[in-house]
PDB file of N, CA and C in Angstrom:
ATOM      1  N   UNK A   1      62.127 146.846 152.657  1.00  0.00           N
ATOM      2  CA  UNK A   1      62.229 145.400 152.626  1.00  0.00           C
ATOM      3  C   UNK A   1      63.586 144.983 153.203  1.00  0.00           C
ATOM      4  N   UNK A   2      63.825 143.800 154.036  1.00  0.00           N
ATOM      5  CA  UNK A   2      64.872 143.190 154.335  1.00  0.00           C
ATOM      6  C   UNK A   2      65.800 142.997 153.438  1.00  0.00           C
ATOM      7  N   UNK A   3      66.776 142.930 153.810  1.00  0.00           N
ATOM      8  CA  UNK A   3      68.402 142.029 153.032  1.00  0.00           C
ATOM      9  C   UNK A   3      68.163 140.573 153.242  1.00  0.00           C
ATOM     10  N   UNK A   4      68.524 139.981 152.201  1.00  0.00           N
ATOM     11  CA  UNK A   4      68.190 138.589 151.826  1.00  0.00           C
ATOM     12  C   UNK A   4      69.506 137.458 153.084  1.00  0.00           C
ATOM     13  N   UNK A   5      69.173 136.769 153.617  1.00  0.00           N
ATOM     14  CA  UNK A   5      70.102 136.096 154.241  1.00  0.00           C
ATOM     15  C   UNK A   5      70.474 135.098 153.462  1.00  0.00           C
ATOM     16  N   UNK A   6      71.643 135.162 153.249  1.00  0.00           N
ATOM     17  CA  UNK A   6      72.563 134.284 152.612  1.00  0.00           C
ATOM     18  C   UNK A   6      72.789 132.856 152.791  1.00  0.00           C
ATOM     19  N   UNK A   7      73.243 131.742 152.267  1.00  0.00           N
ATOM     20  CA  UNK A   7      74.010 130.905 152.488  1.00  0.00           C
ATOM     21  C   UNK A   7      75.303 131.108 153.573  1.00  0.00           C
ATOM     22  N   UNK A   8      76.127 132.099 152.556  1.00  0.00           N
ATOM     23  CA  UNK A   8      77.517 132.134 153.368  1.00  0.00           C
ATOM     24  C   UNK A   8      77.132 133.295 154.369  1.00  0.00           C
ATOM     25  N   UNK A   9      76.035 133.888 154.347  1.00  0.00           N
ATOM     26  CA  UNK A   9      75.704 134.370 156.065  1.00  0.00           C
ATOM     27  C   UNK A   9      75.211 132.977 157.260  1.00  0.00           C
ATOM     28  N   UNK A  10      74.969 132.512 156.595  1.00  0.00           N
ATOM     29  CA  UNK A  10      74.647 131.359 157.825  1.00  0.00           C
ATOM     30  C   UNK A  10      75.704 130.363 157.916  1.00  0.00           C
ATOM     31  N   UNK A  11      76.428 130.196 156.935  1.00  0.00           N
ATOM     32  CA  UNK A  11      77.791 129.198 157.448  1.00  0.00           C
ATOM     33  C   UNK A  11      78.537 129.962 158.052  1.00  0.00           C
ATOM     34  N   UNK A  12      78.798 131.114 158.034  1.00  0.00           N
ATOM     35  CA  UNK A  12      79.533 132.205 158.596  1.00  0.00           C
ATOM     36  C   UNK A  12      78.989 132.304 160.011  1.00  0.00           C
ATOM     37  N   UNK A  13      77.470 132.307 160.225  1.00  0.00           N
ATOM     38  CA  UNK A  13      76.936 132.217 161.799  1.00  0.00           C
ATOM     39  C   UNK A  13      77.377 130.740 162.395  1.00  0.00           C
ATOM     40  N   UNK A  14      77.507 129.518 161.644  1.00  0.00           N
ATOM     41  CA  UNK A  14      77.696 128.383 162.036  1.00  0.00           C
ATOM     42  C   UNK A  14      78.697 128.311 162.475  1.00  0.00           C
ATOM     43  N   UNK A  15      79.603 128.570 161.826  1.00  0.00           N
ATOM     44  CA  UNK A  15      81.112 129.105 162.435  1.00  0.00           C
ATOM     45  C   UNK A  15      81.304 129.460 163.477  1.00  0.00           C
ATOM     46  N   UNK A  16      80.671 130.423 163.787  1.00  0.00           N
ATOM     47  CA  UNK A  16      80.853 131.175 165.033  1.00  0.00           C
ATOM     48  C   UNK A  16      80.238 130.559 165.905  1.00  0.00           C
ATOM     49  N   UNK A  17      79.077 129.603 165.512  1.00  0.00           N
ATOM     50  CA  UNK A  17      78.870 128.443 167.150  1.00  0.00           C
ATOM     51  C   UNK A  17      79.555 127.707 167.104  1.00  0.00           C
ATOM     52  N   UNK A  18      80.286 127.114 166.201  1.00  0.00           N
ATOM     53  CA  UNK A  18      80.800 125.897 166.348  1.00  0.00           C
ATOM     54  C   UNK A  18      82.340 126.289 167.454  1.00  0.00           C
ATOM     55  N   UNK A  19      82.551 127.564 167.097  1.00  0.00           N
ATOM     56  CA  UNK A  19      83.364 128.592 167.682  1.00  0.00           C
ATOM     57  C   UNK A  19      83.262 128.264 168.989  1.00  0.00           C
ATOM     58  N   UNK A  20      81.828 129.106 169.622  1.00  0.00           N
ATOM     59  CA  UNK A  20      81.639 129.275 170.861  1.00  0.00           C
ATOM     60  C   UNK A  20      82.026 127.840 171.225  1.00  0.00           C
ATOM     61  N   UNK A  21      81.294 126.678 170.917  1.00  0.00           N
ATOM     62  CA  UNK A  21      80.973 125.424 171.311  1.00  0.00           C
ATOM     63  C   UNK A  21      82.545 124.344 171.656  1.00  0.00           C
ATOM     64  N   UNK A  22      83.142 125.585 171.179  1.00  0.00           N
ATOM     65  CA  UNK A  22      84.784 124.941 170.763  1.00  0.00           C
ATOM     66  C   UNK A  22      84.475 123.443 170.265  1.00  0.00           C
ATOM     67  N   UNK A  23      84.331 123.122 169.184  1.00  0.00           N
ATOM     68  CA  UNK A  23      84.356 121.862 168.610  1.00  0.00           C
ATOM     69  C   UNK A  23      84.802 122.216 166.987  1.00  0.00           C
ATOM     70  N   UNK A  24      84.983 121.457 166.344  1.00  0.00           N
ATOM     71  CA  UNK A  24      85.656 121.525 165.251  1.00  0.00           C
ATOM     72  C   UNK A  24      84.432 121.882 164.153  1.00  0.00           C
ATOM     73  N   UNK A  25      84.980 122.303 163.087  1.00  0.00           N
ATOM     74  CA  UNK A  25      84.113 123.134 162.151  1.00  0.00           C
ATOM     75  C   UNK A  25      82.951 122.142 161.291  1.00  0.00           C
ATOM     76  N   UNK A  26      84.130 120.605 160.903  1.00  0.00           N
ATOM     77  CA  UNK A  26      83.250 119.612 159.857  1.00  0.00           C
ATOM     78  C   UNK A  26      83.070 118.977 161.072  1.00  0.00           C
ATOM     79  N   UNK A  27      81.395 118.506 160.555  1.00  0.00           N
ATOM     80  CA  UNK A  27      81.227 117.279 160.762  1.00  0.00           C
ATOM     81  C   UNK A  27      81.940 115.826 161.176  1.00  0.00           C
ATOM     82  N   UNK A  28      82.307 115.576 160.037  1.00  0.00           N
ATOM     83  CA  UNK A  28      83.379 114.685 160.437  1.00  0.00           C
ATOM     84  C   UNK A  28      84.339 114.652 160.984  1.00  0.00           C
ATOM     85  N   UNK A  29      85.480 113.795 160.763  1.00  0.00           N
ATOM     86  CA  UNK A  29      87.219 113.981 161.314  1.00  0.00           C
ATOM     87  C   UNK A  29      87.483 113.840 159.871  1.00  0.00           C
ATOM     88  N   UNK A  30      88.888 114.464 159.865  1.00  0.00           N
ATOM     89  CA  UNK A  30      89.649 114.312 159.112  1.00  0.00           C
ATOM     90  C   UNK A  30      91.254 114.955 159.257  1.00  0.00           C
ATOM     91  N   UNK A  31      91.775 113.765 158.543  1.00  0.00           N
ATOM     92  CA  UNK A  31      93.555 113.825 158.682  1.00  0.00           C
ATOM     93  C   UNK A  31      93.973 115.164 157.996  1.00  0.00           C
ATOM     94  N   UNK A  32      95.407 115.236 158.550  1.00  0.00           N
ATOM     95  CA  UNK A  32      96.194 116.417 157.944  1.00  0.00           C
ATOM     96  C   UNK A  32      96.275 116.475 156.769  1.00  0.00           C
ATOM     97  N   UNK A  33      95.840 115.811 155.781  1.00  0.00           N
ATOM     98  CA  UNK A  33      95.570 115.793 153.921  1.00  0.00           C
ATOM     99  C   UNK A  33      94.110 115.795 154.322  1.00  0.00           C
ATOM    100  N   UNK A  34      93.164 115.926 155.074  1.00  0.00           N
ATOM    101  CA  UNK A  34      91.574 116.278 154.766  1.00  0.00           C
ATOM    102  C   UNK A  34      91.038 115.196 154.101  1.00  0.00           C
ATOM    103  N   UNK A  35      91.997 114.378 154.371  1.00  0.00           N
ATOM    104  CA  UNK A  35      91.073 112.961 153.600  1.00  0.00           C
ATOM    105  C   UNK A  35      90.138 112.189 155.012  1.00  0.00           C
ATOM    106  N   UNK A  36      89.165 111.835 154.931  1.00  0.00           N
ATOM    107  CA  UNK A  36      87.894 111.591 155.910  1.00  0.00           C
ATOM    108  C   UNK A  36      88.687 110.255 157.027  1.00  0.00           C
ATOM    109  N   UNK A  37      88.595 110.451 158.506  1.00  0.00           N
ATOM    110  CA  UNK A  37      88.937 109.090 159.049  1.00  0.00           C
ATOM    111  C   UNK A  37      87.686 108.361 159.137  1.00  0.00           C
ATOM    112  N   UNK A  38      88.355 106.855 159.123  1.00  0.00           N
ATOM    113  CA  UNK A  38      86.960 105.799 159.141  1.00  0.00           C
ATOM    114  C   UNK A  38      87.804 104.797 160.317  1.00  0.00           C
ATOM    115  N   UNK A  39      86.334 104.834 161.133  1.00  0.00           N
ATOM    116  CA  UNK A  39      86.358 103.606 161.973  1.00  0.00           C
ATOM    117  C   UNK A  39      86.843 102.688 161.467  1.00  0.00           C
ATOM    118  N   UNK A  40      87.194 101.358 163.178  1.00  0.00           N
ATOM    119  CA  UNK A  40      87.833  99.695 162.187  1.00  0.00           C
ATOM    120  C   UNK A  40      86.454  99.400 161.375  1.00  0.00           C
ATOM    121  N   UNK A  41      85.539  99.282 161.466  1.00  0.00           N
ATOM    122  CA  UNK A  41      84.364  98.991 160.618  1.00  0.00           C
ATOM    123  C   UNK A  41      84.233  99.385 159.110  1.00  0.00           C
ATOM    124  N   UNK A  42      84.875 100.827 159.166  1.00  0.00           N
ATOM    125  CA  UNK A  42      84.676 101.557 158.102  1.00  0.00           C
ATOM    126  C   UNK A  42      83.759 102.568 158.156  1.00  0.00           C
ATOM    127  N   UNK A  43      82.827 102.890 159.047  1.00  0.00           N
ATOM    128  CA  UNK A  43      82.273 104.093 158.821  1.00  0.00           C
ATOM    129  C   UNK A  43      83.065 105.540 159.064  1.00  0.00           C
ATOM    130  N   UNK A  44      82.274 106.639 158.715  1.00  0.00           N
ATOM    131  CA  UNK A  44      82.704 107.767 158.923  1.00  0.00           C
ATOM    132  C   UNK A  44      82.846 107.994 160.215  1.00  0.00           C
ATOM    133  N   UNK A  45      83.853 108.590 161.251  1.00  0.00           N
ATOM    134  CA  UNK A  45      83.806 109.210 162.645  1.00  0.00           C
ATOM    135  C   UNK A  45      83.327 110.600 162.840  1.00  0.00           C
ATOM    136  N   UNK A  46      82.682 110.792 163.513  1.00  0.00           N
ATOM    137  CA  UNK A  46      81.259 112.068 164.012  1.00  0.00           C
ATOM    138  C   UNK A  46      82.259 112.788 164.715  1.00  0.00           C
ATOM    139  N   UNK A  47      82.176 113.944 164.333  1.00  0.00           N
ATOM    140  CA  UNK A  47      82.858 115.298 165.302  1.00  0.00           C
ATOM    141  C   UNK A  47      81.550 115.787 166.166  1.00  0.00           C
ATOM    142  N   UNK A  48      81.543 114.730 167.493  1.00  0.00           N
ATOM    143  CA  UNK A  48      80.191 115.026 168.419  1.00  0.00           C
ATOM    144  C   UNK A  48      79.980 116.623 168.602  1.00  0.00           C
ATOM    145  N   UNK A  49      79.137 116.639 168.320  1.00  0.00           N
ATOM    146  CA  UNK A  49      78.877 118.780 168.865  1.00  0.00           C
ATOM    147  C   UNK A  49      78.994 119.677 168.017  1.00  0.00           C
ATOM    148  N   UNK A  50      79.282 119.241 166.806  1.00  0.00           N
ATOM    149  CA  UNK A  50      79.438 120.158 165.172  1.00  0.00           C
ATOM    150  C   UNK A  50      78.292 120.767 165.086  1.00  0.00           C
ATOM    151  N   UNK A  51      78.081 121.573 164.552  1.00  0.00           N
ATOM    152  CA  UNK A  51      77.017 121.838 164.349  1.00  0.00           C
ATOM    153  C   UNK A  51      77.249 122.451 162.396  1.00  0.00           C
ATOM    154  N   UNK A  52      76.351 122.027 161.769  1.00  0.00           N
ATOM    155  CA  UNK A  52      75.801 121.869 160.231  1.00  0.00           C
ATOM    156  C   UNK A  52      74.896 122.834 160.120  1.00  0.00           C
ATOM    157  N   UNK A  53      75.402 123.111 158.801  1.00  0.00           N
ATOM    158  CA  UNK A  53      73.831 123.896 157.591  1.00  0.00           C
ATOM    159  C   UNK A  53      73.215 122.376 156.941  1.00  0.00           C
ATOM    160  N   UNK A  54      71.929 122.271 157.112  1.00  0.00           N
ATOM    161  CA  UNK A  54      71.295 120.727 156.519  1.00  0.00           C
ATOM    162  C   UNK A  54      69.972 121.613 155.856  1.00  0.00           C
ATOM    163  N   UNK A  55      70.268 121.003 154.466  1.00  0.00           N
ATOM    164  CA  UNK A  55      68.723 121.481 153.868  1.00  0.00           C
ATOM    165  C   UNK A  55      67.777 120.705 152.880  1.00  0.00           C
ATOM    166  N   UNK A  56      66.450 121.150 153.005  1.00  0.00           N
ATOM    167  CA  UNK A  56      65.814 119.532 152.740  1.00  0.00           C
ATOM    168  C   UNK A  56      64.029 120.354 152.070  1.00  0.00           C
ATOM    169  N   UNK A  57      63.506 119.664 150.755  1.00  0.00           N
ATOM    170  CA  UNK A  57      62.366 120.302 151.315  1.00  0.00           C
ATOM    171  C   UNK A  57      61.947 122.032 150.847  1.00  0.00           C
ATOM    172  N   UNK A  58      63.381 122.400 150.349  1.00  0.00           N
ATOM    173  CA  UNK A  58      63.241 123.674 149.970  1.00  0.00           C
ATOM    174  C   UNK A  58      63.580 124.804 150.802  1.00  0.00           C
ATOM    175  N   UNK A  59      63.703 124.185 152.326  1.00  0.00           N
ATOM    176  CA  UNK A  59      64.279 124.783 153.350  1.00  0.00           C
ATOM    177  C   UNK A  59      65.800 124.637 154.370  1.00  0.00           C
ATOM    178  N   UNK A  60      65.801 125.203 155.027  1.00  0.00           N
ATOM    179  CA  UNK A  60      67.313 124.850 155.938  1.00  0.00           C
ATOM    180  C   UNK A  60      66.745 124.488 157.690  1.00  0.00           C
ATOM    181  N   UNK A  61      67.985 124.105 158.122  1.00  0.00           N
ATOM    182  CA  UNK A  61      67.847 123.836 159.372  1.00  0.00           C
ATOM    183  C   UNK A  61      69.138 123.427 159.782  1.00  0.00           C
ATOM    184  N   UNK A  62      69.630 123.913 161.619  1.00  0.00           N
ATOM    185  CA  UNK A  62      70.626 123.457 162.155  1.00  0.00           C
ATOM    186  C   UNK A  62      71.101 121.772 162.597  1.00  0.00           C
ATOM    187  N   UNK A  63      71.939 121.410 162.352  1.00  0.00           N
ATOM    188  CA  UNK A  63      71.573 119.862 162.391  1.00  0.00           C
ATOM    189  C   UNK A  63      73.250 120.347 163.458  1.00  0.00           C
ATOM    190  N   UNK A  64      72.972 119.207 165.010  1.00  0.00           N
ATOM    191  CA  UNK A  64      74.512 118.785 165.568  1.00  0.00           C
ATOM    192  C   UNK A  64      74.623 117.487 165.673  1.00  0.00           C
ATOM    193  N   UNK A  65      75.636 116.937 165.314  1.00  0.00           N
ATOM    194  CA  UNK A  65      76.344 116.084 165.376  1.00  0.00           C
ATOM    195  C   UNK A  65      76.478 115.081 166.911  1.00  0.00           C
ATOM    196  N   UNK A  66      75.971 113.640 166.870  1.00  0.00           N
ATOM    197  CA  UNK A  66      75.909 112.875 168.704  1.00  0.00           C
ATOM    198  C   UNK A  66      76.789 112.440 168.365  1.00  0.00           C
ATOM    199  N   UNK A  67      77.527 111.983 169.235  1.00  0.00           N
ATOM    200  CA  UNK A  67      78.648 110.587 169.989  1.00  0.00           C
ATOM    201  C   UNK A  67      77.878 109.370 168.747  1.00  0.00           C
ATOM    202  N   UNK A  68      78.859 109.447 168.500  1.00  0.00           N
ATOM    203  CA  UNK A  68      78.737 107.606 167.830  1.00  0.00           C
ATOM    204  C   UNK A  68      77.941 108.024 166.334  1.00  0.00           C
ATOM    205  N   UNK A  69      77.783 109.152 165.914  1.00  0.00           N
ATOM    206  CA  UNK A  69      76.813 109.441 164.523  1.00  0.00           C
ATOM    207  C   UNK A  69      75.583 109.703 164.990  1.00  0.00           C
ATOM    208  N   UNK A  70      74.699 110.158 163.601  1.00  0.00           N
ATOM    209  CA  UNK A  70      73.453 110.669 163.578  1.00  0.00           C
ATOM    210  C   UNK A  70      73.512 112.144 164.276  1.00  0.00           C
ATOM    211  N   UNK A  71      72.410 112.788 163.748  1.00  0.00           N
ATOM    212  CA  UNK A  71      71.761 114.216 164.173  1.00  0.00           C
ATOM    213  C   UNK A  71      70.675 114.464 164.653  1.00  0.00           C
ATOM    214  N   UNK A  72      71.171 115.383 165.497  1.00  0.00           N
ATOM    215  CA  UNK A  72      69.844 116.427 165.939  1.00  0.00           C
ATOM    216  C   UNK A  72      69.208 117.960 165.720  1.00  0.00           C
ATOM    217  N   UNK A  73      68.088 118.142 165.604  1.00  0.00           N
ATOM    218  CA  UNK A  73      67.685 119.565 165.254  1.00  0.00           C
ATOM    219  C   UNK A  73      67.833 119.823 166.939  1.00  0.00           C
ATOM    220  N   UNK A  74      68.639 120.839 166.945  1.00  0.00           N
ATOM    221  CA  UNK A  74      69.001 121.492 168.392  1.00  0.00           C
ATOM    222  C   UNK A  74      67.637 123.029 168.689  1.00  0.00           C
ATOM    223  N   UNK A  75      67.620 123.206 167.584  1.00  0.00           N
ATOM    224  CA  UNK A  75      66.359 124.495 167.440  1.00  0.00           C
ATOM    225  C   UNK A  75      65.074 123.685 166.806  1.00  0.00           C
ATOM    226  N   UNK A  76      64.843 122.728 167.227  1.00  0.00           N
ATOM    227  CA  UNK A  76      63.234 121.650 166.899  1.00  0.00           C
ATOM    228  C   UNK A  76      62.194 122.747 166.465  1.00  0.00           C
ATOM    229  N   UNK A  77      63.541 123.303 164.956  1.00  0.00           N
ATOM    230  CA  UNK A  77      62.645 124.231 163.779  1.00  0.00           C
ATOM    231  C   UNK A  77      61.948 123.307 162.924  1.00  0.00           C
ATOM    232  N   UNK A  78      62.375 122.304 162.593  1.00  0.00           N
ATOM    233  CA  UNK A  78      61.870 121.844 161.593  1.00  0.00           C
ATOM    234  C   UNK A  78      62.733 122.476 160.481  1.00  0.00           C
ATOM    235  N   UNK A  79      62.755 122.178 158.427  1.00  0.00           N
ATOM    236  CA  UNK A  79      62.858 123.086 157.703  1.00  0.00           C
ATOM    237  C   UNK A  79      62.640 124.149 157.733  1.00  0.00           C
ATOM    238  N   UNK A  80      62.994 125.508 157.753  1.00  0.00           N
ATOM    239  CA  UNK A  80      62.556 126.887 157.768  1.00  0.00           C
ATOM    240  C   UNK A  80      63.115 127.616 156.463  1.00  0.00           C
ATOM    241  N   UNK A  81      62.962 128.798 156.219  1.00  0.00           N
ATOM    242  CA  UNK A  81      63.540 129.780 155.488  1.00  0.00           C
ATOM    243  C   UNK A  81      64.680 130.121 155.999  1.00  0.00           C
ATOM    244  N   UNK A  82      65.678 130.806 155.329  1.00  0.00           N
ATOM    245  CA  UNK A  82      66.840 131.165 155.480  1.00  0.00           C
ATOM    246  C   UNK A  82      66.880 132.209 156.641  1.00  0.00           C
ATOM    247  N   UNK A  83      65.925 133.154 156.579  1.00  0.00           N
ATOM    248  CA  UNK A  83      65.512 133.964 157.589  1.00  0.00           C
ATOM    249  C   UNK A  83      64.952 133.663 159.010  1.00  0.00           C
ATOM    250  N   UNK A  84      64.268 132.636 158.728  1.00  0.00           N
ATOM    251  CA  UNK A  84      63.607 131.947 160.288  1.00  0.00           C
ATOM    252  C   UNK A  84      64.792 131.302 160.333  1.00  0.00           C
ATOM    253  N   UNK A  85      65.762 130.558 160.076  1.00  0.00           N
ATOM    254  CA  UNK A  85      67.133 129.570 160.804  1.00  0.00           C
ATOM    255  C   UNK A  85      67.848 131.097 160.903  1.00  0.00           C
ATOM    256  N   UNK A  86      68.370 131.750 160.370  1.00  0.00           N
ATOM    257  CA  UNK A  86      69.246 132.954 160.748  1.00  0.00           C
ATOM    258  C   UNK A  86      68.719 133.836 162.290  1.00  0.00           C
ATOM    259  N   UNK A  87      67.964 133.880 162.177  1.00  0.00           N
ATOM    260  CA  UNK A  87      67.033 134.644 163.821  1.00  0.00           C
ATOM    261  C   UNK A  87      67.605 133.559 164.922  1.00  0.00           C
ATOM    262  N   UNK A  88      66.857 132.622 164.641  1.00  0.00           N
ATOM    263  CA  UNK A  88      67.124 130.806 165.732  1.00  0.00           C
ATOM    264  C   UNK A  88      68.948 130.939 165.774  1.00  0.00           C
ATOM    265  N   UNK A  89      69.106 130.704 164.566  1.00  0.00           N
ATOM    266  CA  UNK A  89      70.579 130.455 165.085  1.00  0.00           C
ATOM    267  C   UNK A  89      71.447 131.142 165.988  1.00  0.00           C
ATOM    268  N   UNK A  90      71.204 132.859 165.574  1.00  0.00           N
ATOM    269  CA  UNK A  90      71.589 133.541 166.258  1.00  0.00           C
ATOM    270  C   UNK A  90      70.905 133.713 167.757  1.00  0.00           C
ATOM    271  N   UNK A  91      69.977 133.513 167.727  1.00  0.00           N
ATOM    272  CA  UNK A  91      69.554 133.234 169.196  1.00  0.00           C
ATOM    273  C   UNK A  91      70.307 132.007 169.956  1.00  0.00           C
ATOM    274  N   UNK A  92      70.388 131.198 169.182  1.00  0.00           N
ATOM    275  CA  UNK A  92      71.003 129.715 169.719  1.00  0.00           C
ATOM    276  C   UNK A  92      72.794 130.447 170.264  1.00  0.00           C
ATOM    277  N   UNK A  93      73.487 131.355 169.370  1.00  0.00           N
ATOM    278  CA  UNK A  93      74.782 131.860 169.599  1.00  0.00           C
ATOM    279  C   UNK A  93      74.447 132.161 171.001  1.00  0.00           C
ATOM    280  N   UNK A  94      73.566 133.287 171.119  1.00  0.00           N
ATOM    281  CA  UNK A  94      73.994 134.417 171.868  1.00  0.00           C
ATOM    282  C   UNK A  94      73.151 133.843 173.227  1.00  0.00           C
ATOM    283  N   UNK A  95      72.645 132.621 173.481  1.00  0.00           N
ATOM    284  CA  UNK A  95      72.443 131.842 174.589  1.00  0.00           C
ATOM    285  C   UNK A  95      73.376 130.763 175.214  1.00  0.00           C
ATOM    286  N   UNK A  96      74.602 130.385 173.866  1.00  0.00           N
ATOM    287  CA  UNK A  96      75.869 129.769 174.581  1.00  0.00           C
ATOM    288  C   UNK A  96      77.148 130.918 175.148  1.00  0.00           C
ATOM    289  N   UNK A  97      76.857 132.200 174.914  1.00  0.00           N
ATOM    290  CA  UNK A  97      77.834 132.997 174.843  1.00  0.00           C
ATOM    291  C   UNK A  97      77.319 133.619 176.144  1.00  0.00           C
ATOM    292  N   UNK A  98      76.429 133.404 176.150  1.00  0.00           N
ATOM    293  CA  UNK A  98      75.588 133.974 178.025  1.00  0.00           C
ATOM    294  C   UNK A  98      75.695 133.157 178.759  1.00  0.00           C
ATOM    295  N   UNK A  99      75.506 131.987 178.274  1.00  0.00           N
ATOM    296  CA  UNK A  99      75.751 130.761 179.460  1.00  0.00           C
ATOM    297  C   UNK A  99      74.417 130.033 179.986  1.00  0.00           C
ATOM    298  N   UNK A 100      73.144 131.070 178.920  1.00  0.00           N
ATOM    299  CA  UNK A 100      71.918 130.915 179.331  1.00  0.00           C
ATOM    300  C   UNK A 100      71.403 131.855 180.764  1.00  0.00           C
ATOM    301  N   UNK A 101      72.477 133.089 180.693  1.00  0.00           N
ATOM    302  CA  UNK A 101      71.535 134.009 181.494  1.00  0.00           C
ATOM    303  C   UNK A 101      71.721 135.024 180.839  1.00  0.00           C
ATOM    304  N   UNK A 102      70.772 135.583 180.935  1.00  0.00           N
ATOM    305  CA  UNK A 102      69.892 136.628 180.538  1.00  0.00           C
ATOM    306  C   UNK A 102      70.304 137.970 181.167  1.00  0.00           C
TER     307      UNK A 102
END
């Protein structure tokens, strides 16, 4: 039988795209005290290209971060098991780290 994929195995893979992707780790922004920046409006500001652990449903999924807020499933998994997002994700790595060749 398999080894169970973790939580902190998949933030640990997230890492490492957010890595490749060179963009910052949170979601959000935040100041040198880690306290959250907010637009003149007041909303939260989007670290465009983050990429997230999002889970919903009983399952997980990769969620990145657009320009101006809101998300996208970049692997249009849907919810999955910890095991189906761990495969995807790592596929998702090792296709920015190629450049998309093969």
């Amino acid at each position: 039988m398999a080894n169970r994929i973790t939580q902190k195995q998949l933030e640990a893979l997230i890492a490492r795209i957010n890595d490749a992707l060179n963009v910052p780790q949170e979601p959000y922004a935040h100041d040198a005290n880690g306290k959250p920046i907010r637009s003149d409006n007041g909303g939260l500001i989007a670290n465009a290209g983050t990429v997230y652990l999002a889970g919903a449903y009983g399952g997980y999924r990769l969620e990145q971060m657009c320009k101006g807020g809101g998300s996208r499933d970049p692997l249009y998994s849907g919810y999955v098991s910890k095991r189906e997002l761990y495969n995807g994700a790592y596929a998702y790595l090792l296709g920015i780290e190629t450049g998309g060749k093969a």
